[in-house]
N, C-alpha and C. Protein backbone atom coordinates (compact mmCIF):
# COMPACT_ATOMS: atom_id res chain seq x y z
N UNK A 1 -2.03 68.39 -13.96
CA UNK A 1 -2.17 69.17 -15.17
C UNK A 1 -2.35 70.64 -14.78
N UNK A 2 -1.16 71.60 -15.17
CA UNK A 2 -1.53 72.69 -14.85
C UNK A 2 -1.46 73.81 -16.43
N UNK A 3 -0.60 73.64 -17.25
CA UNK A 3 -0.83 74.62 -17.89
C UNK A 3 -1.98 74.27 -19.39
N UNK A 4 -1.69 73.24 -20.10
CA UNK A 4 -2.65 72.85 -20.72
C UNK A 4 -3.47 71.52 -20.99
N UNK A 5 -4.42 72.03 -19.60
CA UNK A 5 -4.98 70.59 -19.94
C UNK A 5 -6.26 70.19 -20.69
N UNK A 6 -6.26 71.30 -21.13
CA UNK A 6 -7.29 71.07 -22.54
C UNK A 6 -6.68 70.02 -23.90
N UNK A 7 -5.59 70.58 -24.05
CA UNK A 7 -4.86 70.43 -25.73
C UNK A 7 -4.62 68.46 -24.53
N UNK A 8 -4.27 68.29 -23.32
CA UNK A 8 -4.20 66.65 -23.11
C UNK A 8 -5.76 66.29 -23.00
N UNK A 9 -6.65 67.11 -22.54
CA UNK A 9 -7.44 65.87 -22.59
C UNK A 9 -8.39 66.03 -24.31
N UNK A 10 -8.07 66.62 -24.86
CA UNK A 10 -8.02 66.41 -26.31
C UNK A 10 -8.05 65.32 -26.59
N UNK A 11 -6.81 64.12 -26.47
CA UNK A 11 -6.31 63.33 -26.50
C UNK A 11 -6.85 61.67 -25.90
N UNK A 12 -8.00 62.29 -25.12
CA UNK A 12 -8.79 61.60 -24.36
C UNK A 12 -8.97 60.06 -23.76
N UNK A 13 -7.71 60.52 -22.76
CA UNK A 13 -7.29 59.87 -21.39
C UNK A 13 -8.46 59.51 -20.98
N UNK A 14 -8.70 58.83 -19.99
CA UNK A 14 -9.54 58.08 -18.94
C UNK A 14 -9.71 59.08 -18.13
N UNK A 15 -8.23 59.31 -17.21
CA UNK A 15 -8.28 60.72 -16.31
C UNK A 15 -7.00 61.64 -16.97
N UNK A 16 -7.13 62.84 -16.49
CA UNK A 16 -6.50 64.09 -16.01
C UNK A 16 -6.32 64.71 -14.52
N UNK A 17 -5.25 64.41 -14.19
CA UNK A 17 -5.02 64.94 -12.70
C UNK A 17 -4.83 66.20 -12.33
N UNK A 18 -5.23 67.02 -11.44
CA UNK A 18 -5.09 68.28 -11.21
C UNK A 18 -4.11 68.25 -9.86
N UNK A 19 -2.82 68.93 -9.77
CA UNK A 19 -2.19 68.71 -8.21
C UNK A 19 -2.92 70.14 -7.31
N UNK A 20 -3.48 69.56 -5.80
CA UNK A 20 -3.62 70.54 -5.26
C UNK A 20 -2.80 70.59 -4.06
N UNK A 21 -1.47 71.00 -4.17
CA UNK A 21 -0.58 70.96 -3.18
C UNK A 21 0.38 71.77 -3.40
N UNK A 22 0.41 73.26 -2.61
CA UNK A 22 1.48 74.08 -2.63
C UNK A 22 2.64 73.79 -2.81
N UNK A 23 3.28 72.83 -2.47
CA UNK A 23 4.80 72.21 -2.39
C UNK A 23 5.07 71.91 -4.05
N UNK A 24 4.02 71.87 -4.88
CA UNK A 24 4.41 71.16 -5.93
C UNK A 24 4.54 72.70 -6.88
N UNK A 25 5.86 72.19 -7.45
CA UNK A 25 5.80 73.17 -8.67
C UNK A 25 4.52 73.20 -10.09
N UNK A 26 3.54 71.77 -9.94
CA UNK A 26 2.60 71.47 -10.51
C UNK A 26 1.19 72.17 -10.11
N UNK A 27 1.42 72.43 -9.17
CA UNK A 27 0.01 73.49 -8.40
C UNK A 27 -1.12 73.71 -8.62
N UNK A 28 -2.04 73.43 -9.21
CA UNK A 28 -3.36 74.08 -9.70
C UNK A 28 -3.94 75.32 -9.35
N UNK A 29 -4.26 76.03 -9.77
CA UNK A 29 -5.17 77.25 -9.32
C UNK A 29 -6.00 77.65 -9.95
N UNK A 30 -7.01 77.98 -10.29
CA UNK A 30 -7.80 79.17 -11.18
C UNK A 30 -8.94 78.27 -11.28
N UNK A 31 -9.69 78.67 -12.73
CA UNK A 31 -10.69 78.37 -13.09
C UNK A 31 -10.34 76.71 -13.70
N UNK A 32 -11.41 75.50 -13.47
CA UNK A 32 -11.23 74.24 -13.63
C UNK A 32 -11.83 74.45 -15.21
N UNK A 33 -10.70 73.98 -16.20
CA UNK A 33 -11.43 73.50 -18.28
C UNK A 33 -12.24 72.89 -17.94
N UNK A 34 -13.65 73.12 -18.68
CA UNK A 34 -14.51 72.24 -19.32
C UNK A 34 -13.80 70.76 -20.36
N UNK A 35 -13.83 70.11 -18.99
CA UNK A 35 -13.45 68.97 -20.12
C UNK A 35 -14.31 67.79 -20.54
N UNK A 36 -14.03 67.32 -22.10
CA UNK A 36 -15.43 66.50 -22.54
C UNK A 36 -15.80 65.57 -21.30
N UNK A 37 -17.10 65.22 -21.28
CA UNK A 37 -17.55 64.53 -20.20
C UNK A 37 -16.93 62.95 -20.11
N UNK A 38 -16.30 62.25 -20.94
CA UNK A 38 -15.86 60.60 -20.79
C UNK A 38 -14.43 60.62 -20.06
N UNK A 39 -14.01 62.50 -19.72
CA UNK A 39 -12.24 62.50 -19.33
C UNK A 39 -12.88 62.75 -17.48
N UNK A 40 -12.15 61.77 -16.82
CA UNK A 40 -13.02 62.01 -15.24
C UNK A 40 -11.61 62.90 -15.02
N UNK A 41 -11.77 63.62 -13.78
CA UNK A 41 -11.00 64.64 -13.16
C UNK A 41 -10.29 64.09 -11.95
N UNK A 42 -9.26 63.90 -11.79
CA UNK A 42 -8.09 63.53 -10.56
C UNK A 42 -8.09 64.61 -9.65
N UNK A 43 -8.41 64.71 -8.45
CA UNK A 43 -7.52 66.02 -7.58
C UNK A 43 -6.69 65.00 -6.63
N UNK A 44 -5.27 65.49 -6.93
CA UNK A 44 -4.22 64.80 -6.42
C UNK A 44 -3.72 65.80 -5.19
N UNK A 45 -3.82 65.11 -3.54
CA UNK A 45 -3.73 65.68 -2.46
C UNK A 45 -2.67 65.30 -1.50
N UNK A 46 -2.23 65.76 -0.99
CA UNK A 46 -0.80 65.78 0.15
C UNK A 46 -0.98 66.15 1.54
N UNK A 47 -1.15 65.04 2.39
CA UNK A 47 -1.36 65.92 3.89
C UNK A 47 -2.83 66.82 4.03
N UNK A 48 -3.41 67.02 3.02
CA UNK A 48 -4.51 67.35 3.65
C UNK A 48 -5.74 67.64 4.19
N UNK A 49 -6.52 67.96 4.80
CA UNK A 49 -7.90 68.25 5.96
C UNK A 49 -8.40 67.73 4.86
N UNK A 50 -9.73 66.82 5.68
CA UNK A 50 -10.62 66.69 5.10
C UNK A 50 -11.77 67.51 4.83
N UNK A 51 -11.65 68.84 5.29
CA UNK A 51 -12.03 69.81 4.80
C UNK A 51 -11.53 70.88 3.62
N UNK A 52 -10.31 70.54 3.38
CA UNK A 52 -9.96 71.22 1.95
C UNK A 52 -10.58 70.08 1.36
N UNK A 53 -9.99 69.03 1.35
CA UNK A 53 -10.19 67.93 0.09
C UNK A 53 -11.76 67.99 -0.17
N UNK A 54 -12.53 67.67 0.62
CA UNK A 54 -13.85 68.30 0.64
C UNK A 54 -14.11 69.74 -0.02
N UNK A 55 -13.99 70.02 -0.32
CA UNK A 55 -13.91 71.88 -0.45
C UNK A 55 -13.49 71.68 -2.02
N UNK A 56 -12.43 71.45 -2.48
CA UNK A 56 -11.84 71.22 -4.10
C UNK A 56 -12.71 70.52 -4.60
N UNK A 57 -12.85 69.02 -3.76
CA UNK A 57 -13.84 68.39 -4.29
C UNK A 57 -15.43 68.50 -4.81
N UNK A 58 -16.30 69.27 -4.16
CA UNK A 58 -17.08 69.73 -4.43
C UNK A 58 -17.03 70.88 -5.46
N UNK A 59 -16.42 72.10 -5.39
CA UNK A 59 -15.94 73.09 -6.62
C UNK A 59 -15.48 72.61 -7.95
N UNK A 60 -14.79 71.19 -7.54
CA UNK A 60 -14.64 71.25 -9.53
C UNK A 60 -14.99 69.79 -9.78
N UNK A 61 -15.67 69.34 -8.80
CA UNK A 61 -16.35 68.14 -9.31
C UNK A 61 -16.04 67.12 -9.59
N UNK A 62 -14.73 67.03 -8.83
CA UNK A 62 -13.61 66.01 -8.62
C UNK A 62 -14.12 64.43 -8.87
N UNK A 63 -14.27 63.69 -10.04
CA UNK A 63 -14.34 61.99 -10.11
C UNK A 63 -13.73 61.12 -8.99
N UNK A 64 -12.25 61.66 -8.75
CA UNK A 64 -11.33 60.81 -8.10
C UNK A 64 -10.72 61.71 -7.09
N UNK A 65 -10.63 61.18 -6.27
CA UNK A 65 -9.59 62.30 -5.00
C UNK A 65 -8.39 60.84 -4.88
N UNK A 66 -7.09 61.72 -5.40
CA UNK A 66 -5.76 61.20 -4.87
C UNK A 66 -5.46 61.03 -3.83
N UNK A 67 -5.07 60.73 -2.84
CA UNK A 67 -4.39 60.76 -1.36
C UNK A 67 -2.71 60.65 -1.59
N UNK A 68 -1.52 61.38 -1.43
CA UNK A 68 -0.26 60.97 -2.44
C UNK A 68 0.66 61.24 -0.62
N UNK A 69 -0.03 61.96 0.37
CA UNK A 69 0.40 61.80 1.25
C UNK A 69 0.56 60.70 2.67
N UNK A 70 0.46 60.91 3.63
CA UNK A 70 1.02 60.26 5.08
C UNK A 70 -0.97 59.73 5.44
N UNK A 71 -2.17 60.02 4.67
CA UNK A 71 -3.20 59.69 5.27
C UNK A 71 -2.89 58.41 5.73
N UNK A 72 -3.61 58.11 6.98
CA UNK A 72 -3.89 56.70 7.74
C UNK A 72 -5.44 56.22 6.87
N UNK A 73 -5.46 55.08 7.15
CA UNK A 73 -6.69 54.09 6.55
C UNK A 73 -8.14 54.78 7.39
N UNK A 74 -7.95 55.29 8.95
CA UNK A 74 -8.56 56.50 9.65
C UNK A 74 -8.88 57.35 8.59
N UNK A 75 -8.20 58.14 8.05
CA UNK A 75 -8.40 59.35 7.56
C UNK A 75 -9.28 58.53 6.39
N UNK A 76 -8.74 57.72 5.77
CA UNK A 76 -9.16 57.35 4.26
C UNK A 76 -11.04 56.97 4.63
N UNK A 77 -11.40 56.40 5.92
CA UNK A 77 -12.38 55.95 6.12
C UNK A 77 -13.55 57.33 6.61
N UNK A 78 -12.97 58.05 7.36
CA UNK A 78 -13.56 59.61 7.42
C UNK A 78 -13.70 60.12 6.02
N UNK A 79 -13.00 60.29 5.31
CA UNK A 79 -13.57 60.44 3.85
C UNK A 79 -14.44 60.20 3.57
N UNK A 80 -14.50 58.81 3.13
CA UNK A 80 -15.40 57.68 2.57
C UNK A 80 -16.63 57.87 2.82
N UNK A 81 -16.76 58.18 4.78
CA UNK A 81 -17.99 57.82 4.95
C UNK A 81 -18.79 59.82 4.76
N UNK A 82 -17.83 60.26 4.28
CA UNK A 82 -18.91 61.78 3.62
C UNK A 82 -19.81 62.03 2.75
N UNK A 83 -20.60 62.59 3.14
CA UNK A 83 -22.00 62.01 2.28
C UNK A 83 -22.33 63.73 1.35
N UNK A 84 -21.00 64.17 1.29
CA UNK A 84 -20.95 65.83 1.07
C UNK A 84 -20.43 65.33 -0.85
N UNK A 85 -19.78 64.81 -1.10
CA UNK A 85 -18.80 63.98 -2.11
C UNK A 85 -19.62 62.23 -2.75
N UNK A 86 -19.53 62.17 -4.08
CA UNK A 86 -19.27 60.84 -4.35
C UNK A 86 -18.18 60.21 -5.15
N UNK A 87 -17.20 61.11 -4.73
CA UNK A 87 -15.67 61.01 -5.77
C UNK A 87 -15.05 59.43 -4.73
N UNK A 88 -14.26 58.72 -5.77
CA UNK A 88 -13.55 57.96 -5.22
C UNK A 88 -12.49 57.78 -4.76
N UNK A 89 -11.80 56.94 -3.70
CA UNK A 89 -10.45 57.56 -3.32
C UNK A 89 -9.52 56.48 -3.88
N UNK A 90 -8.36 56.90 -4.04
CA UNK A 90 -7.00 56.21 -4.30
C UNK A 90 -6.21 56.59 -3.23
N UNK A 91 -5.57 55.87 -2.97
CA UNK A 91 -4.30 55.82 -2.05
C UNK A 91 -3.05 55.58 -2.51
N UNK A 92 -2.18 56.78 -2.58
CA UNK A 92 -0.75 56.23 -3.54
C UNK A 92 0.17 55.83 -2.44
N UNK A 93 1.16 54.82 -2.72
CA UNK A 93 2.56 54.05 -1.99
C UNK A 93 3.68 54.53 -2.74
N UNK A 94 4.67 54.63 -2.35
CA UNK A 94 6.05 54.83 -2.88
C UNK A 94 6.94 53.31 -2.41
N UNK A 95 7.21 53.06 -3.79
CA UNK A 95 7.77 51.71 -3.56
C UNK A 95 9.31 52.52 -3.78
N UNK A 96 10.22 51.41 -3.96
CA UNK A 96 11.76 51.61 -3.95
C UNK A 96 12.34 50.71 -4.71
N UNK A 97 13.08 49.84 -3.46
CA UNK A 97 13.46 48.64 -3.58
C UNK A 97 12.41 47.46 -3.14
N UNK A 98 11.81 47.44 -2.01
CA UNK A 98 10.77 46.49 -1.28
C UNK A 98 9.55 47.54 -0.56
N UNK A 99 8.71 46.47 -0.54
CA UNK A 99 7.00 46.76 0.31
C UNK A 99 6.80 45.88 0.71
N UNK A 100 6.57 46.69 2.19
CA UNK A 100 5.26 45.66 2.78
C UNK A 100 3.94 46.05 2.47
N UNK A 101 3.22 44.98 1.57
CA UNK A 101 1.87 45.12 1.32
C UNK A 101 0.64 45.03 2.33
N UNK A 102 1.33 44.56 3.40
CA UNK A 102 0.30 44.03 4.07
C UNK A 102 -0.18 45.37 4.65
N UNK A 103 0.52 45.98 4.60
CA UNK A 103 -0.17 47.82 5.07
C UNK A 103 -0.98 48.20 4.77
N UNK A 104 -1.37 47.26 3.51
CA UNK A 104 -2.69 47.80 2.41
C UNK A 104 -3.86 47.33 3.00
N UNK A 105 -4.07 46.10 3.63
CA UNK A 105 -5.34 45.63 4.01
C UNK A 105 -6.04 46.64 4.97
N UNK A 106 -5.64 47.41 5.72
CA UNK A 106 -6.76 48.30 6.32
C UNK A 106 -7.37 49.37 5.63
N UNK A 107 -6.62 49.55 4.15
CA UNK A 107 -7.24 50.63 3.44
C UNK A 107 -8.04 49.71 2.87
N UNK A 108 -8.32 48.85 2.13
CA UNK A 108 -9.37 48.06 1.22
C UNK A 108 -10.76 48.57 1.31
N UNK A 109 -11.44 48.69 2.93
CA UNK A 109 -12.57 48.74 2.97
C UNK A 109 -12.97 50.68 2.41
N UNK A 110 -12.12 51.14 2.28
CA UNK A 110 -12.00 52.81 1.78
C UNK A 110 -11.71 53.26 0.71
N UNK A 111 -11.07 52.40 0.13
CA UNK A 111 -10.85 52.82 -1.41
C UNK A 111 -11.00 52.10 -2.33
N UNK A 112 -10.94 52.58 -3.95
CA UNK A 112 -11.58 51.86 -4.79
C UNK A 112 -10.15 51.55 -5.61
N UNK A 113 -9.04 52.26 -5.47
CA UNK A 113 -7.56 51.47 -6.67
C UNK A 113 -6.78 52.18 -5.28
N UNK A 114 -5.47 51.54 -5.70
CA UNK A 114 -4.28 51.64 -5.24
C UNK A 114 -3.52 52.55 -6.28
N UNK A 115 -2.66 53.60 -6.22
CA UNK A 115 -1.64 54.04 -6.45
C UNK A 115 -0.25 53.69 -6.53
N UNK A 116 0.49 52.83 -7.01
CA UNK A 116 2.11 53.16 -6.90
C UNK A 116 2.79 53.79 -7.54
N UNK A 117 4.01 54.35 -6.54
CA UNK A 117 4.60 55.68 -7.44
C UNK A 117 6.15 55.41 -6.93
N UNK A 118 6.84 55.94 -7.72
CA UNK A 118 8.76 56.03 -7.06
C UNK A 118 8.50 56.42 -5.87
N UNK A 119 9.22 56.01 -4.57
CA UNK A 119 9.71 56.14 -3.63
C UNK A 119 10.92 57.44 -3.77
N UNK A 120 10.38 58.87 -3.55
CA UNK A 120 12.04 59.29 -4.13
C UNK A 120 11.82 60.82 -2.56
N UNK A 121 12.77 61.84 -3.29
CA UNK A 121 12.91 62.65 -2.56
C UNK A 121 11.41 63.78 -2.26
N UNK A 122 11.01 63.41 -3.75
CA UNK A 122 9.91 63.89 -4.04
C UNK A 122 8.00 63.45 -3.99
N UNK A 123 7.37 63.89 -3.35
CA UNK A 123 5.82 63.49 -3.33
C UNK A 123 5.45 63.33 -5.42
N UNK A 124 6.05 62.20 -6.02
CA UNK A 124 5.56 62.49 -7.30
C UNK A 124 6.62 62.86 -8.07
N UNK A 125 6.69 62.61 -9.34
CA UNK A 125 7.20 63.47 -10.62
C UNK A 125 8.60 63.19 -10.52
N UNK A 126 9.23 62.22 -10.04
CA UNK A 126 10.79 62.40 -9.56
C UNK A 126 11.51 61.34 -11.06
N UNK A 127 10.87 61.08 -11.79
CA UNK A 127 11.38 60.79 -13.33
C UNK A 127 11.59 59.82 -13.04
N UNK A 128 11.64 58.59 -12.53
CA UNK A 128 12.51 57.24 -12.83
C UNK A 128 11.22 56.15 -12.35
N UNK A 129 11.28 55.30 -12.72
CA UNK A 129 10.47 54.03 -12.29
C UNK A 129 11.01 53.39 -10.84
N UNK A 130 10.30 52.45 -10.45
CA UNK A 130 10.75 51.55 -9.34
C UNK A 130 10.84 50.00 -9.77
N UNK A 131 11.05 49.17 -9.08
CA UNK A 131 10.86 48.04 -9.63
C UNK A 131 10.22 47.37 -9.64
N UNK A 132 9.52 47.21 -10.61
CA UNK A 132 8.47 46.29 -11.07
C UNK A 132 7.94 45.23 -10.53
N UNK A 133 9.05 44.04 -10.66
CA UNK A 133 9.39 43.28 -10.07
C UNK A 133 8.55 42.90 -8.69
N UNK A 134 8.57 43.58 -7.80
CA UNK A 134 8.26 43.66 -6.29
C UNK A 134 6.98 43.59 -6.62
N UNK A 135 5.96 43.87 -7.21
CA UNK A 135 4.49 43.99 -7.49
C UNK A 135 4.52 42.42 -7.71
N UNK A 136 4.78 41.23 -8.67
CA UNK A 136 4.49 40.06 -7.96
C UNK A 136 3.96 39.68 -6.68
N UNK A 137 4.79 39.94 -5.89
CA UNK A 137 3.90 39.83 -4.20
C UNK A 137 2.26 40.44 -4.00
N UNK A 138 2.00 41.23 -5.45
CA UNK A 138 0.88 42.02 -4.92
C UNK A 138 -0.05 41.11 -4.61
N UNK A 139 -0.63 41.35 -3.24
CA UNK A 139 -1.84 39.88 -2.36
C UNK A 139 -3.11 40.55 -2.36
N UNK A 140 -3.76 41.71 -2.91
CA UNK A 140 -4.90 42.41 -2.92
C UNK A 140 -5.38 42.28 -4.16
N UNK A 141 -7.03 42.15 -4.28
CA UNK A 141 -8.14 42.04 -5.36
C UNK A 141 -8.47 43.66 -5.63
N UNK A 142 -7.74 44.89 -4.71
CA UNK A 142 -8.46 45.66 -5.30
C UNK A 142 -7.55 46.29 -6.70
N UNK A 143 -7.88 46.78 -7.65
CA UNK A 143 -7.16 47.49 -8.60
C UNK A 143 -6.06 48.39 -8.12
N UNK A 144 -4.92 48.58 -8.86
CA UNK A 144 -4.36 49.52 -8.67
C UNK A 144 -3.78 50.21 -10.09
N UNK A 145 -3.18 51.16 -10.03
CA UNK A 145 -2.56 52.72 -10.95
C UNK A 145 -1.26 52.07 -10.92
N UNK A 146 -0.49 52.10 -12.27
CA UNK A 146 1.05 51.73 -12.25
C UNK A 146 1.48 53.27 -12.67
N UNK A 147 2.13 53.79 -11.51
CA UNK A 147 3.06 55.02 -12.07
C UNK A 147 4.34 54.99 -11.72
N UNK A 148 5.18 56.16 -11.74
CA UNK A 148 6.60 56.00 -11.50
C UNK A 148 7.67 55.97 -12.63
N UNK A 149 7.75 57.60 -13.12
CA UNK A 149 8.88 57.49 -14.39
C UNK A 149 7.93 56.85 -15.31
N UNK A 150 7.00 56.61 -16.25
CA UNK A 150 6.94 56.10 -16.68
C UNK A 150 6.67 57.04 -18.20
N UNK A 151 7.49 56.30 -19.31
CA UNK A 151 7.54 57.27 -20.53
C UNK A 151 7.85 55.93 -21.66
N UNK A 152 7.60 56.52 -22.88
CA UNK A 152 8.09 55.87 -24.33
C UNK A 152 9.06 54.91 -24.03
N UNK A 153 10.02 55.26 -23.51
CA UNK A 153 11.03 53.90 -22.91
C UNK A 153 10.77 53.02 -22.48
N UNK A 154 9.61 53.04 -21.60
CA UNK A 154 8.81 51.66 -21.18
C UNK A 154 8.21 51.23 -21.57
N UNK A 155 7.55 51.24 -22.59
CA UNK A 155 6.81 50.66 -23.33
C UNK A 155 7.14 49.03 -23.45
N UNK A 156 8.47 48.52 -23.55
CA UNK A 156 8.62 46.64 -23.82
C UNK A 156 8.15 46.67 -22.12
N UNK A 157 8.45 47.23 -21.52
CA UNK A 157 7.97 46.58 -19.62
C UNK A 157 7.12 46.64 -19.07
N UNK A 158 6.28 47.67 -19.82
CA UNK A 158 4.91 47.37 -19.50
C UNK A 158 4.18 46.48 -20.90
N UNK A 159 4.38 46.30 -21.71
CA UNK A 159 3.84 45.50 -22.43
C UNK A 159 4.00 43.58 -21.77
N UNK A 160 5.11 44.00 -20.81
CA UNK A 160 5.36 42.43 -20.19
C UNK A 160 4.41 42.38 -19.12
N UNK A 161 4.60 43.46 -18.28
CA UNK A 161 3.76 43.39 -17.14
C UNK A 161 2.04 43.42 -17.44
N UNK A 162 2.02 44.10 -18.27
CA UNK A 162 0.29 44.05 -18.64
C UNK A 162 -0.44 43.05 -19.33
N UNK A 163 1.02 41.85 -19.31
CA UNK A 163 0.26 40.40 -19.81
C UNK A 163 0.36 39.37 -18.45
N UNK A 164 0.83 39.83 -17.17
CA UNK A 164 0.49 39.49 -15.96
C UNK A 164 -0.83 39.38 -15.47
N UNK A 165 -1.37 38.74 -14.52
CA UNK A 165 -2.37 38.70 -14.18
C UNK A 165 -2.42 39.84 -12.87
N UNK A 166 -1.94 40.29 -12.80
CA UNK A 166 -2.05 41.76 -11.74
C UNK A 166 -2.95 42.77 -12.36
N UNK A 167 -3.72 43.62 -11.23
CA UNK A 167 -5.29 43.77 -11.37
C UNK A 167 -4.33 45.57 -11.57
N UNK A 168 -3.97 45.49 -12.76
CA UNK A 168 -3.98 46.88 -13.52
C UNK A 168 -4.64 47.68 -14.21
N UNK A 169 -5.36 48.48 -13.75
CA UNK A 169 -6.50 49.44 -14.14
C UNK A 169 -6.19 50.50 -15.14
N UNK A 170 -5.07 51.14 -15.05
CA UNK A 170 -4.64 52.22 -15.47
C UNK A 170 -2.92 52.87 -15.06
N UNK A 171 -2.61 53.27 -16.25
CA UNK A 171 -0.96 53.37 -15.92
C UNK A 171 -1.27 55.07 -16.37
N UNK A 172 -0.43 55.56 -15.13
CA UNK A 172 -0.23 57.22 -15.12
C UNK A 172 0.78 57.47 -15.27
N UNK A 173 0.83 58.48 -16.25
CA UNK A 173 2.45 59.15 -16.88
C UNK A 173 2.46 60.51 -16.26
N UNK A 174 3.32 61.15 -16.02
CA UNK A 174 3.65 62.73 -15.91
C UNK A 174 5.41 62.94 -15.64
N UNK A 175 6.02 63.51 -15.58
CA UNK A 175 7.14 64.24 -15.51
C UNK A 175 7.98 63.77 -16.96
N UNK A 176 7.78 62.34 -17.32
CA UNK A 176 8.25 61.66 -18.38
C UNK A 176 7.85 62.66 -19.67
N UNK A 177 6.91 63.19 -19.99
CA UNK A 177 6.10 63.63 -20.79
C UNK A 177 6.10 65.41 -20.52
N UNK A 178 6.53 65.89 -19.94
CA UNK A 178 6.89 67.20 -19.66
C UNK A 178 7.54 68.30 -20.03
N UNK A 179 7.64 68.88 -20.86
CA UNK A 179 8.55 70.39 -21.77
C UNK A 179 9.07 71.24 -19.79
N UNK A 180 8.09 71.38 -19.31
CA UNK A 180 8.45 71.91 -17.57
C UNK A 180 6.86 71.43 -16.86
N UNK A 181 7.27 71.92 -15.73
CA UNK A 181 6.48 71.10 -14.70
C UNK A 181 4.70 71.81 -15.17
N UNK A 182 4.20 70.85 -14.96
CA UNK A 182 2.50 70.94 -15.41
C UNK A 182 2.34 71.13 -17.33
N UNK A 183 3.30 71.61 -17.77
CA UNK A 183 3.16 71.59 -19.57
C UNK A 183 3.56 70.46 -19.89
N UNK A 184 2.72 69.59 -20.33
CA UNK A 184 3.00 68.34 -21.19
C UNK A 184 2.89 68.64 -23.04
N UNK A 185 3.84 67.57 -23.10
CA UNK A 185 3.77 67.30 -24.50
C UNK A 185 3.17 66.61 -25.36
N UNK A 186 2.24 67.04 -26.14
CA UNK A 186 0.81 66.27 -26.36
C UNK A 186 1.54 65.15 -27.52
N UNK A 187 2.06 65.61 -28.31
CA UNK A 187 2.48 64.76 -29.69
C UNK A 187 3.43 63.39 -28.84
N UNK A 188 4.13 63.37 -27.66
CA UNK A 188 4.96 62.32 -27.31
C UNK A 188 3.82 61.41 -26.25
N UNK A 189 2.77 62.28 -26.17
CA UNK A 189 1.50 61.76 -25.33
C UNK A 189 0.31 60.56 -25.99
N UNK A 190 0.61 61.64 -27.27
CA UNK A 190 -0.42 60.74 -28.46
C UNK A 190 0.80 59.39 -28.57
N UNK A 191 1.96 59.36 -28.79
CA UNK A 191 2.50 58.37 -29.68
C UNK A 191 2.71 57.40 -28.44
N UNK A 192 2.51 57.56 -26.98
CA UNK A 192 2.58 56.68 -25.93
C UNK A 192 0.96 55.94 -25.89
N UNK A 193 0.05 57.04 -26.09
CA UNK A 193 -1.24 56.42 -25.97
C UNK A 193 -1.38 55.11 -27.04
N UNK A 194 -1.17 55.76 -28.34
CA UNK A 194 -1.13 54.47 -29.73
C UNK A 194 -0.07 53.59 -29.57
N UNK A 195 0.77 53.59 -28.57
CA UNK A 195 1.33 52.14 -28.42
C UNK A 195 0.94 51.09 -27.53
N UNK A 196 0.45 51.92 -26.48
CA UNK A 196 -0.02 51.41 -25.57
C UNK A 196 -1.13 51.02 -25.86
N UNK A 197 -2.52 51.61 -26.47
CA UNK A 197 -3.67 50.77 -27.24
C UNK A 197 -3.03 49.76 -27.91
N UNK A 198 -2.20 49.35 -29.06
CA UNK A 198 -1.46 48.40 -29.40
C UNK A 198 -0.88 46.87 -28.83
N UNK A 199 -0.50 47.50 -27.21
CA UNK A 199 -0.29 46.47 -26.25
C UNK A 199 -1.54 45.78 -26.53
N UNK A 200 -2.18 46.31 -25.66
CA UNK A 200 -3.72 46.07 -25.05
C UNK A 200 -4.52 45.21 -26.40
N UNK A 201 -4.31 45.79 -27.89
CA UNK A 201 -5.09 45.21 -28.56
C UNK A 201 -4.63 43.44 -28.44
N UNK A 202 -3.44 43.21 -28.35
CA UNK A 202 -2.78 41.98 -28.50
C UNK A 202 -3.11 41.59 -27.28
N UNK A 203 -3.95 42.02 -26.05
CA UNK A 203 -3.43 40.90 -25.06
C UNK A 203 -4.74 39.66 -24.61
């Protein structure tokens, strides 16, 4: 969320992600919105030190620290054990076509959800979904984030998948929902949220 993330968490999401990664045309900088206290704060990270992530994290009071880069289950566990932070970590995957899950078991003891996101050219935001499908195999109890393209169009596929027994916590939208990069569109935001409560009421 970079240009208004007041008028989204208006709207009042679970989270709001902030990107802190130069590479991204999504970028964060400046002063962090006061946002109502029930919206927790994402800082979504790429490649780096555990001394920046540390550093953001503490300044804006980060709920959740993303990991969207190359961290090892090493790095994820140096985190963890910082006693500077009590934000939680996620670890995002880029699926495709296939995963090996079993990559996941050394992160378990370090993080609290899993991330999946498109496999694309891009760290994020690259508009299209992956396939679904492949999450069957998922062999882990811990929660994970369904992202990847995901917009108004999906709505019948995740209404299928969210009557699965797969340990889905929370589904993250962005580029789907976008006028340009970091400005979202609140009115196509609201009418995804009220369908998606809708799912959920039925399941």
């Amino acid at each position: 969320m970079k240009h208004n993330p007041m008028e989204v968490a208006a709207l009042k999401p679970d989270y709001v992600g902030f990107i802190f990664y130069e590479g991204s045309p999504r970028n964060f900088e400046g002063e962090m919105p006061s946002l109502p206290s029930e919206v927790k704060k994402v800082g979504v990270f790429v490649n780096a030190t555990i001394s920046e992530i540390l550093n953001k994290a503490t300044q804006f009071q980060l709920d959740v620290i993303q990991l969207h880069g190359d961290e090892t289950a090493s790095f994820c566990e140096k985190l963890a054990a910082s006693e500077e932070i009590n934000s939680k970590i996620w670890k995002v995957f880029g699926i495709k076509d296939t995963f090996d899950f079993s990559v996941l078991k050394e992160y378990e003891p370090y993080v609290s959800a899993f991330l999946f996101d498109t496999k694309g050219k891009e760290k994020g935001g690259n508009g299209y979904a992956f396939n679904w499908n492949i999450l069957k195999e998922y062999p882990s109890e811990i929660p994970f984030v369904l992202s990847g393209g995901i917009g108004l169009d999906e709505i019948k596929q995740l209404s299928e998948i969210l009557k699965t027994k797969l340990p889905i916590f929370a589904i993250d939208v962005n580029s789907k929902f976008e006028e340009k990069p970091g400005l979202k569109n609140t009115q196509e935001l609201q009418q995804f949220i009220d369908k998606l409560n809708t799912i959920q009421s039925h399941l």
